[in-house]
N, C-alpha and C. Protein backbone atom coordinates (compact mmCIF):
# COMPACT_ATOMS: atom_id res chain seq x y z
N UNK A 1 -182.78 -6.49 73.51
CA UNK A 1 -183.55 -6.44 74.72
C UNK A 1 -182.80 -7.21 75.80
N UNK A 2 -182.72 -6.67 76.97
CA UNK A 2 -182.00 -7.21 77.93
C UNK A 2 -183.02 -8.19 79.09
N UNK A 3 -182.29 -9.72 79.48
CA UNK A 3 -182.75 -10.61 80.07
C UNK A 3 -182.60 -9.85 81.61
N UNK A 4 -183.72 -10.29 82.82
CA UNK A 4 -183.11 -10.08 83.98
C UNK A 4 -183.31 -11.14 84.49
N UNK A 5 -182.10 -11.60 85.29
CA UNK A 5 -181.96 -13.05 86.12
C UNK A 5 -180.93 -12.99 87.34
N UNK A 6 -181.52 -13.97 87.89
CA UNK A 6 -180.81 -14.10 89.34
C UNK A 6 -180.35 -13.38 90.74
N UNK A 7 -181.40 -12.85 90.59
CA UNK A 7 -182.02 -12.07 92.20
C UNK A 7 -180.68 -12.62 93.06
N UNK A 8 -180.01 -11.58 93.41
CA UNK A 8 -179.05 -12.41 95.18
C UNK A 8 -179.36 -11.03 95.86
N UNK A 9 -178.63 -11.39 97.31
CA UNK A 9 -178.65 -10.63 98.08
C UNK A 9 -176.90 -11.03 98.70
N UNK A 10 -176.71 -9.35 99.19
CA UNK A 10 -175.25 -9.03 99.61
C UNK A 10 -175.05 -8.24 100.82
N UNK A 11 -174.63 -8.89 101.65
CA UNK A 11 -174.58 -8.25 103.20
C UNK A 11 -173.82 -7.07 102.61
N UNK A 12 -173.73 -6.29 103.56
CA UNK A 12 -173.13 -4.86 104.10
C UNK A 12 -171.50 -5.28 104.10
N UNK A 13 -170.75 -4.42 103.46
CA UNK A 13 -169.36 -4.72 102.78
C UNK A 13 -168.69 -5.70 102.61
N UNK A 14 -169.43 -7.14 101.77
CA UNK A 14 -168.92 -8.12 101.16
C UNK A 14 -169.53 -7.81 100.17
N UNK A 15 -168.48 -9.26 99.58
CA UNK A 15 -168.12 -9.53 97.97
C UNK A 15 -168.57 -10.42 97.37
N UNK A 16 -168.96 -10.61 96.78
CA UNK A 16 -169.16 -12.20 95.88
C UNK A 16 -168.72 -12.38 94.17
N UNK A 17 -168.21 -13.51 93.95
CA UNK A 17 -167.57 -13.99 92.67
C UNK A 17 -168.52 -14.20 91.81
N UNK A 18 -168.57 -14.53 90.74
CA UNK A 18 -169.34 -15.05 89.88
C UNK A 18 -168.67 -15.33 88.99
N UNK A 19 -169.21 -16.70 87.90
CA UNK A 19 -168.36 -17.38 86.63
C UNK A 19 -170.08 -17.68 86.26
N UNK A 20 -169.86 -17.08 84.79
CA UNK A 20 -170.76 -17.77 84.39
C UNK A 20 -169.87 -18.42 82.59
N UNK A 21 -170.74 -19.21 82.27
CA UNK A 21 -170.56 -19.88 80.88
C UNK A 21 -171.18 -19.98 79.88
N UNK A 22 -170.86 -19.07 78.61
CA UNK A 22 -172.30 -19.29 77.72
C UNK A 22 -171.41 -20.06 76.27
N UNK A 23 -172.19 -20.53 75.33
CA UNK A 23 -171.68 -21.47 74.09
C UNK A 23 -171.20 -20.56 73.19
N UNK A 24 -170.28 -20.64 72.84
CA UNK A 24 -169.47 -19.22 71.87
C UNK A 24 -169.96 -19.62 70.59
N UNK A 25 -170.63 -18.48 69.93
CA UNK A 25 -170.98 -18.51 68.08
C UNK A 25 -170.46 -16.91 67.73
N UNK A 26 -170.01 -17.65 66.33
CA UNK A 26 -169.56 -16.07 65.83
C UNK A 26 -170.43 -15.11 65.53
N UNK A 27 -170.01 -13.88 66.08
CA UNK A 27 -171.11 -12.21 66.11
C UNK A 27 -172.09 -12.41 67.15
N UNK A 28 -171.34 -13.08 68.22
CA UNK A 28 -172.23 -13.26 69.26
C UNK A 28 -171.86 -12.80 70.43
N UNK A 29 -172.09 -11.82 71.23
CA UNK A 29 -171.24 -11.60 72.51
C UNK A 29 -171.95 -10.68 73.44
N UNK A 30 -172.54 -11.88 74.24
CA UNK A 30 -173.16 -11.69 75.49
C UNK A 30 -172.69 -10.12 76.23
N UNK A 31 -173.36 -9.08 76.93
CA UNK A 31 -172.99 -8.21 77.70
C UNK A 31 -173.83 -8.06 78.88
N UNK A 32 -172.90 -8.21 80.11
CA UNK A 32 -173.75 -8.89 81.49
C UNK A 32 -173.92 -7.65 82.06
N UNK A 33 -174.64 -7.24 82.84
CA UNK A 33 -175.13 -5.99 84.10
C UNK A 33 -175.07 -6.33 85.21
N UNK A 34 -174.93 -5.47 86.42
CA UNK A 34 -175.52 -5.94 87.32
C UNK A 34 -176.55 -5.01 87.94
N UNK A 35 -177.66 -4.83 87.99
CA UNK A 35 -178.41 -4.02 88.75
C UNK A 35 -179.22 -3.96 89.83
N UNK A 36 -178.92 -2.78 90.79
CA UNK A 36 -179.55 -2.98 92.12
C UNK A 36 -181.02 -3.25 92.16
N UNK A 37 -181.37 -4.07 92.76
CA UNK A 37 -183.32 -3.99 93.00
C UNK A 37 -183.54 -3.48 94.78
N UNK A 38 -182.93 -2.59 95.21
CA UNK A 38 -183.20 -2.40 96.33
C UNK A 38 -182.57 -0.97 96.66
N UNK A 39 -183.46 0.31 96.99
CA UNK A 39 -182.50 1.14 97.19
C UNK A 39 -181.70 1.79 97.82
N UNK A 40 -180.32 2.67 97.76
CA UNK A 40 -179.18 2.98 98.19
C UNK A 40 -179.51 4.20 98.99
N UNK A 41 -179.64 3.90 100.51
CA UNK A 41 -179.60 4.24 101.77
C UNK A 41 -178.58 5.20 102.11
N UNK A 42 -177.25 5.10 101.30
CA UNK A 42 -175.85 6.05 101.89
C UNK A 42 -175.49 6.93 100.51
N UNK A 43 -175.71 8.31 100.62
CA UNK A 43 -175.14 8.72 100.11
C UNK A 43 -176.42 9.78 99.07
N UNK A 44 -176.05 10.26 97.77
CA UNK A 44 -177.06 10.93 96.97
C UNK A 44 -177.18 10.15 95.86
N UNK A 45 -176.87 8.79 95.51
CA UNK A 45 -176.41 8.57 94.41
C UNK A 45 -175.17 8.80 93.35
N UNK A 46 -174.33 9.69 93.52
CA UNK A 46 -173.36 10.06 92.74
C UNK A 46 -172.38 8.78 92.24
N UNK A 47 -172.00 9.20 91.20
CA UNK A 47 -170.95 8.21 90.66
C UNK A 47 -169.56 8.32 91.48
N UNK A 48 -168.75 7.40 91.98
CA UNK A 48 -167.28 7.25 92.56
C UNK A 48 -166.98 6.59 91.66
N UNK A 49 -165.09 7.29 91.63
CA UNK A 49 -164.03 5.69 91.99
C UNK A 49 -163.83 5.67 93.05
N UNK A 50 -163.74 4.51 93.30
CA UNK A 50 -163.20 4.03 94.25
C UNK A 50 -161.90 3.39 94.16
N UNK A 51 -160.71 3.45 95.23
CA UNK A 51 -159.43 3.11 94.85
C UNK A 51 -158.91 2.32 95.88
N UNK A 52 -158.47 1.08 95.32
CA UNK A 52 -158.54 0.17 96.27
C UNK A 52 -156.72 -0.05 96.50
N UNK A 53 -156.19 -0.99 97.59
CA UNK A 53 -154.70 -1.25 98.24
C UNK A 53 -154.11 -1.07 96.99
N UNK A 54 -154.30 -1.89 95.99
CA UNK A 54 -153.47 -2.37 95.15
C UNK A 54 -153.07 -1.68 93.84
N UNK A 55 -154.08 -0.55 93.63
CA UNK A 55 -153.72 0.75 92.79
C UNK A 55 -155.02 0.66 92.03
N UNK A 56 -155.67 -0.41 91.82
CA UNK A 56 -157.01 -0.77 90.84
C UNK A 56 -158.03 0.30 91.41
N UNK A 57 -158.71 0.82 90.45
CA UNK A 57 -159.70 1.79 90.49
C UNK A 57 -161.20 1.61 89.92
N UNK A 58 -162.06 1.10 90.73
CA UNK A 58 -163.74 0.82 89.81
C UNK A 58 -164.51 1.56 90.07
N UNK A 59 -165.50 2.24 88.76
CA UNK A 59 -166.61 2.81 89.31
C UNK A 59 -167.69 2.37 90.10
N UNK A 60 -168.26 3.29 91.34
CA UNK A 60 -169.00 2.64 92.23
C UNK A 60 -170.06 3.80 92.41
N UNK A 61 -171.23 3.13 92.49
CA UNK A 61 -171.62 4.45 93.44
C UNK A 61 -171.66 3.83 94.87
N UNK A 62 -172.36 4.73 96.04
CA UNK A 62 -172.07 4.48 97.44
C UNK A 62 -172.83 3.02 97.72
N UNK A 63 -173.75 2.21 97.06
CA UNK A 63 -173.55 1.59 97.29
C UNK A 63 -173.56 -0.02 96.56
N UNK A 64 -173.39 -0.19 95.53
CA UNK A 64 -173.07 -1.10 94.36
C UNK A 64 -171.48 -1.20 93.93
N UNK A 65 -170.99 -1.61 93.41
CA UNK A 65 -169.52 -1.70 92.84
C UNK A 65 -169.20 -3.56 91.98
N UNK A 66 -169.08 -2.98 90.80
CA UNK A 66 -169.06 -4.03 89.76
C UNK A 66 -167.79 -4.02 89.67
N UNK A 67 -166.88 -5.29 89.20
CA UNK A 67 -165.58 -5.23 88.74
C UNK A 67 -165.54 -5.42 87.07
N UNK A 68 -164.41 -4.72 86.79
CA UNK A 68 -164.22 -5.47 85.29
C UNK A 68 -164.87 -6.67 84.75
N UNK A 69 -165.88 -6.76 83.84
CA UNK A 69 -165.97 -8.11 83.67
C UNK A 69 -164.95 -9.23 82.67
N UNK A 70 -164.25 -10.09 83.06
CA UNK A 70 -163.01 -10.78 82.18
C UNK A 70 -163.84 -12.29 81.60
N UNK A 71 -163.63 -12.18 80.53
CA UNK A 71 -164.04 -13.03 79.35
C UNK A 71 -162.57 -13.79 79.05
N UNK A 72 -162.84 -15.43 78.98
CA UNK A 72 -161.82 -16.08 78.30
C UNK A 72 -162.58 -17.15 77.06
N UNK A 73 -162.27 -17.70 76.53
CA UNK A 73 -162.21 -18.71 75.54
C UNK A 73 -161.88 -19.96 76.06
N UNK A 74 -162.63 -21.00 76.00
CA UNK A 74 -162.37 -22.34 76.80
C UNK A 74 -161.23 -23.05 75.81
N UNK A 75 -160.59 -23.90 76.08
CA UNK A 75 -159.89 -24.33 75.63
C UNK A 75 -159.69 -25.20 74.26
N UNK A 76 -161.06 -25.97 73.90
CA UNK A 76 -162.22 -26.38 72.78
C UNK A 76 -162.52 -25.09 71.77
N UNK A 77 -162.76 -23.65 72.58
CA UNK A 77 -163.15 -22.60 71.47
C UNK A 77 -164.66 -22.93 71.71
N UNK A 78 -165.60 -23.91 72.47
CA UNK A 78 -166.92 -23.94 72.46
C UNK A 78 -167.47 -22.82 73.43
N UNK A 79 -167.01 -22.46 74.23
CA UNK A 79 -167.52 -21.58 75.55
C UNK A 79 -166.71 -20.65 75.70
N UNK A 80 -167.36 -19.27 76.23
CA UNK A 80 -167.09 -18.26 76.90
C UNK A 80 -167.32 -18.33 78.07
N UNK A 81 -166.35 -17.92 78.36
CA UNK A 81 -166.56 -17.94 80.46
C UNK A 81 -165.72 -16.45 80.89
N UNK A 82 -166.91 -15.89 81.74
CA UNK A 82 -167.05 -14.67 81.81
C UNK A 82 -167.16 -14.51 83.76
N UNK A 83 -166.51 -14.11 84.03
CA UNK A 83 -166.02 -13.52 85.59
C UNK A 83 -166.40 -12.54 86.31
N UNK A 84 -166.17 -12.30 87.18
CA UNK A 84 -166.85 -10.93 87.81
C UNK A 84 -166.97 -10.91 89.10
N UNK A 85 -166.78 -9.09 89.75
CA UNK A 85 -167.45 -9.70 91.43
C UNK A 85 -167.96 -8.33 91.55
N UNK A 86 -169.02 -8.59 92.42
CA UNK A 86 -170.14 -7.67 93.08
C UNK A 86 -169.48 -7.18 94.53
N UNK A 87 -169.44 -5.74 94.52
CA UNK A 87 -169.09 -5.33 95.72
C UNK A 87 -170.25 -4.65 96.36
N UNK A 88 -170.82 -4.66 97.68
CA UNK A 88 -171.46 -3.87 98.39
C UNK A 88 -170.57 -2.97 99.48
N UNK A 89 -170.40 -1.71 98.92
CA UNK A 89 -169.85 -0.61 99.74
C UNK A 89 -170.60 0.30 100.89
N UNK A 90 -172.10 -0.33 100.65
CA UNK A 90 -173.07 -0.07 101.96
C UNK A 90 -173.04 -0.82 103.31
N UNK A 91 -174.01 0.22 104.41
CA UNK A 91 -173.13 -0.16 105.62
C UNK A 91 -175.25 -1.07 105.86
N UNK A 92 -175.59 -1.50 104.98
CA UNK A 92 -176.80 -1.96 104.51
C UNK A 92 -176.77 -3.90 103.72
N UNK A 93 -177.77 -4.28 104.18
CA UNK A 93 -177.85 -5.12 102.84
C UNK A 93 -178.41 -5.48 101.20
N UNK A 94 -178.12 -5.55 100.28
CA UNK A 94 -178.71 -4.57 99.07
C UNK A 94 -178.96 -6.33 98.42
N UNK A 95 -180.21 -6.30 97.33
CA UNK A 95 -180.70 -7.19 96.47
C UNK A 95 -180.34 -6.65 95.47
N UNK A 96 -179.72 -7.64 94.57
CA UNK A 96 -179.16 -7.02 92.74
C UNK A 96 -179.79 -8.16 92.05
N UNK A 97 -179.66 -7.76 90.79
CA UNK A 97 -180.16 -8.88 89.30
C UNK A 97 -179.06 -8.65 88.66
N UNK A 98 -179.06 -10.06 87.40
CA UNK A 98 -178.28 -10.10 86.26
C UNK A 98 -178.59 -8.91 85.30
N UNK A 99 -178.73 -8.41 84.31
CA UNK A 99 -178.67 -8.22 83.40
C UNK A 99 -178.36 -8.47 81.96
N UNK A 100 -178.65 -9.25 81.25
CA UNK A 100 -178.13 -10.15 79.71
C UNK A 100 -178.46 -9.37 78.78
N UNK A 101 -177.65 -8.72 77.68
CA UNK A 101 -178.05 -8.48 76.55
C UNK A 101 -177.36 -8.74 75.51
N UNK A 102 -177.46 -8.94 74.17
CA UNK A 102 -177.04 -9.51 72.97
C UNK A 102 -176.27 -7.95 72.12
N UNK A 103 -174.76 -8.29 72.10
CA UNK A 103 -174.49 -7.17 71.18
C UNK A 103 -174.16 -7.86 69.73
């Protein structure tokens, strides 16, 4: 069952980072979401890539865009620390949530 947490809000074509940190146990591995709570004004919904300067390609629709999420191992082996950034490709401002679930 998936947790929902941390309501933000994202102006009209910015970005924001995120790091989060959870306690690493074995057969344990967190899988994060991000989902819109507000709805997408441009477009029909359809799925994009989108292809950005640098050759990198993420699925988006018109107006959400998640990046890869990158997972490392702390240096101890106690924590996972897990990365990420939220793109808004709307010419709008959009409210998203976390998403947490246990695989």
């Amino acid at each position: 069952m998936a947790a929902q947490w941390g309501n933000n809000t994202l102006g009209a074509g910015q970005t924001a980072s995120w790091s989060f940190t959870r306690n690493a146990a074995s057969g344990f591995m967190p899988v994060l979401h991000v989902m819109p709570l507000t709805p997408s004004f441009d477009g029909d919904g359809s799925f994009y890539w989108t292809k950005f300067d640098d050759g990198i390609a993420l699925p988006t629709t018109p107006q959400l865009g998640v990046s890869t999420i990158w997972v490392q191992l702390s240096n101890d082996r106690s924590q996972l620390i897990y990365r990420m950034m939220v793109m808004n490709f709307s010419s709008s401002t959009i409210e998203y949530a976390f998403l947490e679930s246990d695989v």
